[in-house]
N, C-alpha and C. Protein backbone atom coordinates (compact mmCIF):
# COMPACT_ATOMS: atom_id res chain seq x y z
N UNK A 1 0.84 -1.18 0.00
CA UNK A 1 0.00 0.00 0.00
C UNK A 1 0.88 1.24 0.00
N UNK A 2 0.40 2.30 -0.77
CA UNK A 2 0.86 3.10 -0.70
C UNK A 2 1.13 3.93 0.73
N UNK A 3 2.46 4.58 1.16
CA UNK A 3 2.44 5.68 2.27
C UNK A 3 2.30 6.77 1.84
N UNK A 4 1.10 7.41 2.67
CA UNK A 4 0.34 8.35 2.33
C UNK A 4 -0.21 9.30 3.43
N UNK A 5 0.93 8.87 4.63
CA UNK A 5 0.67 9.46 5.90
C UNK A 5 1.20 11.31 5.75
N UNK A 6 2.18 11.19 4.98
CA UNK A 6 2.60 12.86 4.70
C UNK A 6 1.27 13.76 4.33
N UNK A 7 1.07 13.11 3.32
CA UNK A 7 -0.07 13.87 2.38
C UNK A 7 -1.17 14.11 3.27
N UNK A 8 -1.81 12.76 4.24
CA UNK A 8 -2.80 13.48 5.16
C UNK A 8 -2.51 14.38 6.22
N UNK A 9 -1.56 14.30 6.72
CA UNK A 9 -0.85 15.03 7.40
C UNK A 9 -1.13 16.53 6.59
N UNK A 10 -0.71 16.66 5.69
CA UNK A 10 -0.61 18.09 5.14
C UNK A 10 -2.52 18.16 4.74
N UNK A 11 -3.00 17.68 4.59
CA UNK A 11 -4.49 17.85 4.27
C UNK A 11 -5.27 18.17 5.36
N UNK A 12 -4.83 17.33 6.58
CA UNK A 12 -5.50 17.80 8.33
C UNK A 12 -4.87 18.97 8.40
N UNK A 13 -4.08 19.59 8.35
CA UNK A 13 -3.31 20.80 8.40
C UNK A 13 -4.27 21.79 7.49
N UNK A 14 -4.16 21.50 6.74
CA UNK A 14 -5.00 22.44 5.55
C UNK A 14 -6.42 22.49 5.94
N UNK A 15 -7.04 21.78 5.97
CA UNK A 15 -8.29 21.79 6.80
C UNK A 15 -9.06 22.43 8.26
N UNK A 16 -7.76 21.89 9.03
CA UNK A 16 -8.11 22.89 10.42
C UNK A 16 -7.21 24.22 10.00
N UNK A 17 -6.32 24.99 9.10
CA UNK A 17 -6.41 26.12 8.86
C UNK A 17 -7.86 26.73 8.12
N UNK A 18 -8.44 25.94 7.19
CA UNK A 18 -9.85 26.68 6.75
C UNK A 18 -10.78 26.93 7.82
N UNK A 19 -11.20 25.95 8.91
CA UNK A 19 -11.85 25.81 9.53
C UNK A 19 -11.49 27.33 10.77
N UNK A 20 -10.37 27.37 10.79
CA UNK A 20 -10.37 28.57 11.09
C UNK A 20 -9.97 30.32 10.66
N UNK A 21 -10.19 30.19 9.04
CA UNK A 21 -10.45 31.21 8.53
C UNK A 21 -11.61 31.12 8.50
N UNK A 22 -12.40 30.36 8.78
CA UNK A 22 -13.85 30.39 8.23
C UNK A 22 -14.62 30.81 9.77
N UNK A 23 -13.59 30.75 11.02
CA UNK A 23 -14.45 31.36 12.14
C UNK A 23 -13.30 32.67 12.11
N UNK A 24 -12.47 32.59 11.24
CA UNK A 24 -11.83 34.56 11.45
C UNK A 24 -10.93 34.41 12.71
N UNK A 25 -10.10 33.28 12.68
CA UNK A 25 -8.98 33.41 13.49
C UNK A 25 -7.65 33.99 12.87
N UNK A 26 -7.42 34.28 13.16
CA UNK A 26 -6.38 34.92 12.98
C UNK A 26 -4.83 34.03 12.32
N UNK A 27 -4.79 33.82 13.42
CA UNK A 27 -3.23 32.86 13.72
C UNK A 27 -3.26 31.96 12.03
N UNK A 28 -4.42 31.93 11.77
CA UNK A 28 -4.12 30.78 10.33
C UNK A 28 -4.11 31.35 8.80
N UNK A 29 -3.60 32.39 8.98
CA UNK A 29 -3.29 33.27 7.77
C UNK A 29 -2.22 33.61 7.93
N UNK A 30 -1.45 33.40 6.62
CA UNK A 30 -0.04 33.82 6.72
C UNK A 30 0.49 35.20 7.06
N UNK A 31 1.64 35.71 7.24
CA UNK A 31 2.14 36.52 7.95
C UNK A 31 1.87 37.49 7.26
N UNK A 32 2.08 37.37 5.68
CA UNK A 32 1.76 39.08 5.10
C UNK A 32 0.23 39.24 5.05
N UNK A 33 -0.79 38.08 5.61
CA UNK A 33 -1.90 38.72 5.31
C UNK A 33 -2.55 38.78 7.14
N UNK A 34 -1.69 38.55 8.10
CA UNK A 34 -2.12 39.01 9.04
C UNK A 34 -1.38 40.62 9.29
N UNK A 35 -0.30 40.77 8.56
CA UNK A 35 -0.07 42.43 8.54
C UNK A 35 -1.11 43.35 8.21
N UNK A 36 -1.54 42.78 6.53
CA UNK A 36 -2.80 43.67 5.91
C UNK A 36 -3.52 43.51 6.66
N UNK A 37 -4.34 42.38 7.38
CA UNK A 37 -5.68 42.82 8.19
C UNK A 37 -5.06 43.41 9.54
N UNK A 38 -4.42 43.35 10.36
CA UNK A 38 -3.81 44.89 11.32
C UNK A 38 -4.28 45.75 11.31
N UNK A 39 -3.59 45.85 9.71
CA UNK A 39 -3.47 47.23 8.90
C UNK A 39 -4.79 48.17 8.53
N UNK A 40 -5.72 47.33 8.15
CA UNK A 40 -7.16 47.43 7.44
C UNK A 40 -8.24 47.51 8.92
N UNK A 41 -7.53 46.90 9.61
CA UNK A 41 -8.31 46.66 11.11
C UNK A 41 -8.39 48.27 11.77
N UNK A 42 -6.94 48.74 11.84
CA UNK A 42 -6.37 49.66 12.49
C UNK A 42 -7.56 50.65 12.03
N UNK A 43 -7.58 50.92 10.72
CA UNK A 43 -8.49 51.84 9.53
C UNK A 43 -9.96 51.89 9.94
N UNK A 44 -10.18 50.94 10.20
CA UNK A 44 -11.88 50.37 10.54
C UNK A 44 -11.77 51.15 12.34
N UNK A 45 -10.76 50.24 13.19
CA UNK A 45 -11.24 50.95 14.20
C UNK A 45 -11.14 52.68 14.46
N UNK A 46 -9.86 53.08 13.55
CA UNK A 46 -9.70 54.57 13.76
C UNK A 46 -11.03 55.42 13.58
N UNK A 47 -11.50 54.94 11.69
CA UNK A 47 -12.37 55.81 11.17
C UNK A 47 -13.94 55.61 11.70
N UNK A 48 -14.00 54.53 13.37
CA UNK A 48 -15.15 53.96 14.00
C UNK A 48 -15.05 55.13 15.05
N UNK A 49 -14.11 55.22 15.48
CA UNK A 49 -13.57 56.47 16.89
C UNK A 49 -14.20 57.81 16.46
N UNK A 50 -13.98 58.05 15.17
CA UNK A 50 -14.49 59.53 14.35
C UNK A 50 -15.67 59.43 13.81
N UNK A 51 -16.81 58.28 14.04
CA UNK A 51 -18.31 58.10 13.85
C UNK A 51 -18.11 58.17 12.02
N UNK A 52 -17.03 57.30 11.19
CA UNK A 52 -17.34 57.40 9.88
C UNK A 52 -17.37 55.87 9.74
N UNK A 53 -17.88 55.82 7.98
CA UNK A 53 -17.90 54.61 7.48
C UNK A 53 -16.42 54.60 6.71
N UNK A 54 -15.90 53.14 6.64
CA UNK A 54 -14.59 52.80 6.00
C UNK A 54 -14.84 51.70 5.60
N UNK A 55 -15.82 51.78 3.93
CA UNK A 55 -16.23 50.85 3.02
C UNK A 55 -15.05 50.17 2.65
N UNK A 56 -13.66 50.65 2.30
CA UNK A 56 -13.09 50.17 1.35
C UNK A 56 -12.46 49.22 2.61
N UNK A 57 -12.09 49.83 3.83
CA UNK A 57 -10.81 48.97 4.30
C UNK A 57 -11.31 47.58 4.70
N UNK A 58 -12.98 47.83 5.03
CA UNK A 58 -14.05 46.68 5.61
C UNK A 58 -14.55 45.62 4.05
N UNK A 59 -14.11 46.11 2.91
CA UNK A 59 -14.07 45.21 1.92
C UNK A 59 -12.82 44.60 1.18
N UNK A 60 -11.77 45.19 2.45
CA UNK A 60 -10.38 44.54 2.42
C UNK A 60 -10.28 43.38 2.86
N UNK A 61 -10.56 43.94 4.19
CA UNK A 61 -10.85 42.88 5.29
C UNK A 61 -11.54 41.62 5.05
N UNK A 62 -12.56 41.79 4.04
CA UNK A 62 -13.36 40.84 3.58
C UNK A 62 -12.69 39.61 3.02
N UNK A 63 -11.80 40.79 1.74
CA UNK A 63 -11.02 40.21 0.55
C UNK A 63 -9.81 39.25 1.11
N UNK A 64 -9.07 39.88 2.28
CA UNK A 64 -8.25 39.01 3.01
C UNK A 64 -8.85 37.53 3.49
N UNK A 65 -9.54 37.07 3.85
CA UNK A 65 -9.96 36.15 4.79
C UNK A 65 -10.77 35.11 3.34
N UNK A 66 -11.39 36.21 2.29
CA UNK A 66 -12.04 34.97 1.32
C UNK A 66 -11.07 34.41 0.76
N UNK A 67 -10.17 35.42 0.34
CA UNK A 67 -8.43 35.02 -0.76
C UNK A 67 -8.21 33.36 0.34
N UNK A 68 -7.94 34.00 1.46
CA UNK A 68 -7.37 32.79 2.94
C UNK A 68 -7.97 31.79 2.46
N UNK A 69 -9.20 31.23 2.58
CA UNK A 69 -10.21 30.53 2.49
C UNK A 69 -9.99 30.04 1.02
N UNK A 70 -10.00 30.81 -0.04
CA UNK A 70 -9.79 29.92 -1.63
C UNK A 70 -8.40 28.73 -1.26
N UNK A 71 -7.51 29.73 -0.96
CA UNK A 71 -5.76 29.62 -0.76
C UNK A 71 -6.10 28.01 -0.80
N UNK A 72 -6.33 28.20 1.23
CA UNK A 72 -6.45 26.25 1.74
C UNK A 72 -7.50 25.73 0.95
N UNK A 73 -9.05 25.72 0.36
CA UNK A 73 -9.14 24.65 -0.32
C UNK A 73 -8.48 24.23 -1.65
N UNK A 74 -7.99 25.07 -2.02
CA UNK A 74 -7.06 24.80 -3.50
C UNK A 74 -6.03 23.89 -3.34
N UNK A 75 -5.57 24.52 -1.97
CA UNK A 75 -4.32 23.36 -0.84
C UNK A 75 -5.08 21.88 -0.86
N UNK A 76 -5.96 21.91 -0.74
CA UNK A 76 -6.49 20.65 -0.08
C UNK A 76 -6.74 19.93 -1.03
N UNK A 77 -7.45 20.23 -1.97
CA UNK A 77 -7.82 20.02 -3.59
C UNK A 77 -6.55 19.15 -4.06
N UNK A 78 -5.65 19.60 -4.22
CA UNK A 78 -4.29 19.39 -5.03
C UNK A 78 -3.56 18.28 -4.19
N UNK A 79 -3.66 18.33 -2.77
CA UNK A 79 -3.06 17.59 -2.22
C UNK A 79 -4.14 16.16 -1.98
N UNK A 80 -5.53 16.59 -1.94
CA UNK A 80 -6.45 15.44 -2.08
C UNK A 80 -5.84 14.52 -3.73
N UNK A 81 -5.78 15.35 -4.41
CA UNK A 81 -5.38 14.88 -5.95
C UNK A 81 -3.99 14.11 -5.95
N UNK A 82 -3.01 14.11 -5.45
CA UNK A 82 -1.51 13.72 -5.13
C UNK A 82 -1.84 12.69 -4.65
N UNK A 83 -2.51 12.74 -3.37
CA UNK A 83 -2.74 11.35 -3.02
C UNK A 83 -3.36 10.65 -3.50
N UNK A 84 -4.53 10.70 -4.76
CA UNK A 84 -5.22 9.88 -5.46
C UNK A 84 -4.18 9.14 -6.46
N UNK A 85 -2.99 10.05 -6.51
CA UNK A 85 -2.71 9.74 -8.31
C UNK A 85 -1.25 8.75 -7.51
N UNK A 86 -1.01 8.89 -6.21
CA UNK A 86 0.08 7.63 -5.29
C UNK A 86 -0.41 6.87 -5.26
N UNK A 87 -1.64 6.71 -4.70
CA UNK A 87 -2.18 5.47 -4.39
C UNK A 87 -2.75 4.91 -6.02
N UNK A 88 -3.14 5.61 -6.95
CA UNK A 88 -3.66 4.76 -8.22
C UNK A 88 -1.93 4.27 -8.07
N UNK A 89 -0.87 4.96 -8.25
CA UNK A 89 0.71 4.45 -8.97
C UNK A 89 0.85 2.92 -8.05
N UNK A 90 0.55 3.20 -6.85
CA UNK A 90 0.67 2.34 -5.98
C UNK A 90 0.18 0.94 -6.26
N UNK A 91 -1.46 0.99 -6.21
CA UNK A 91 -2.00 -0.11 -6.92
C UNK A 91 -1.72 -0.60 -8.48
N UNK A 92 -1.39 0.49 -9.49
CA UNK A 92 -0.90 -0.22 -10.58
C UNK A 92 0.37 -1.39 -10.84
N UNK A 93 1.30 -0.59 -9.72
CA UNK A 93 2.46 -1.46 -9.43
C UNK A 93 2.04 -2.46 -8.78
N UNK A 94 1.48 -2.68 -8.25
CA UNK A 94 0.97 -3.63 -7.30
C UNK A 94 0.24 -4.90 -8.32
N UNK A 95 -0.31 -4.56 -9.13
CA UNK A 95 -1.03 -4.97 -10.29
C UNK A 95 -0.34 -5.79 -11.34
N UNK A 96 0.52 -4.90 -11.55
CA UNK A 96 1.85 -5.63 -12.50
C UNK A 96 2.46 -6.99 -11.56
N UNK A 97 3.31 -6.41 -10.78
CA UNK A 97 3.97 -7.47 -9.56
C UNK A 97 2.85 -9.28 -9.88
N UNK A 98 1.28 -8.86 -9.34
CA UNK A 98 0.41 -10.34 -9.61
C UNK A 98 0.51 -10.38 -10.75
N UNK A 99 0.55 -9.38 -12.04
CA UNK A 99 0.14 -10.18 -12.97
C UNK A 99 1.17 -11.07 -13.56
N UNK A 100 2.31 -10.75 -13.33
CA UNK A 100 4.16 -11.62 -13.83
C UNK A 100 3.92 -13.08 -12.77
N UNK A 101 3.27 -12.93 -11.76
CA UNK A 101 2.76 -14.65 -11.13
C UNK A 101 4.33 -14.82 -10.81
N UNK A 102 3.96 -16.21 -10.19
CA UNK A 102 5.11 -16.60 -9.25
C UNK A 102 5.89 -17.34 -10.13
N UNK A 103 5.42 -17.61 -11.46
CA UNK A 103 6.53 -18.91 -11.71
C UNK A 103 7.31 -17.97 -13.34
């Protein structure tokens, strides 16, 4: 059988990072996009202190966390796919091996 413990490994990984872009944690977005939301945050709370609206930085904010969210399932996607196409290589070899028989 194919080993295929890496690949899930990296897929549970990828997964509990969506799971928490998708509740807006923080910690699971990479570093330049926890700068921009800071950044966009900072904007939202300043221009909240001065009783205004800050459409654009609050459809930053948005844009950060959906981008997050495409990122890991595309991750997951590709790496779901890797492991399909090991384990088919796996069983084909495996396939050949019975079909040459023992004698």
């Amino acid at each position: 059988m194919a080993n295929t413990r890496k690949l899930d490994q990296a897929i549970r990984t990828a997964q509990a990072k969506l799971k928490a872009v998708q509740s807006r944690e923080s910690w699971a977005l990479s570093a330049r996009d926890q700068a921009a939301l800071a950044r966009h945050s900072a904007v939202v709370f300043g221009k909240a202190l001065k009783l205004k609206d800050s459409p654009r930085a609050e459809k930053a904010i948005d844009t950060i966390w959906a981008n997050a969210a495409q990122t890991l399932q595309a991750e997951i996607n590709a790496t779901e796919t890797e492991k399909a196409r090991v384990i088919g290589e796996a069983a084909k070899a495996k396939a050949e091996r019975k079909s040459q028989g023992w004698w």
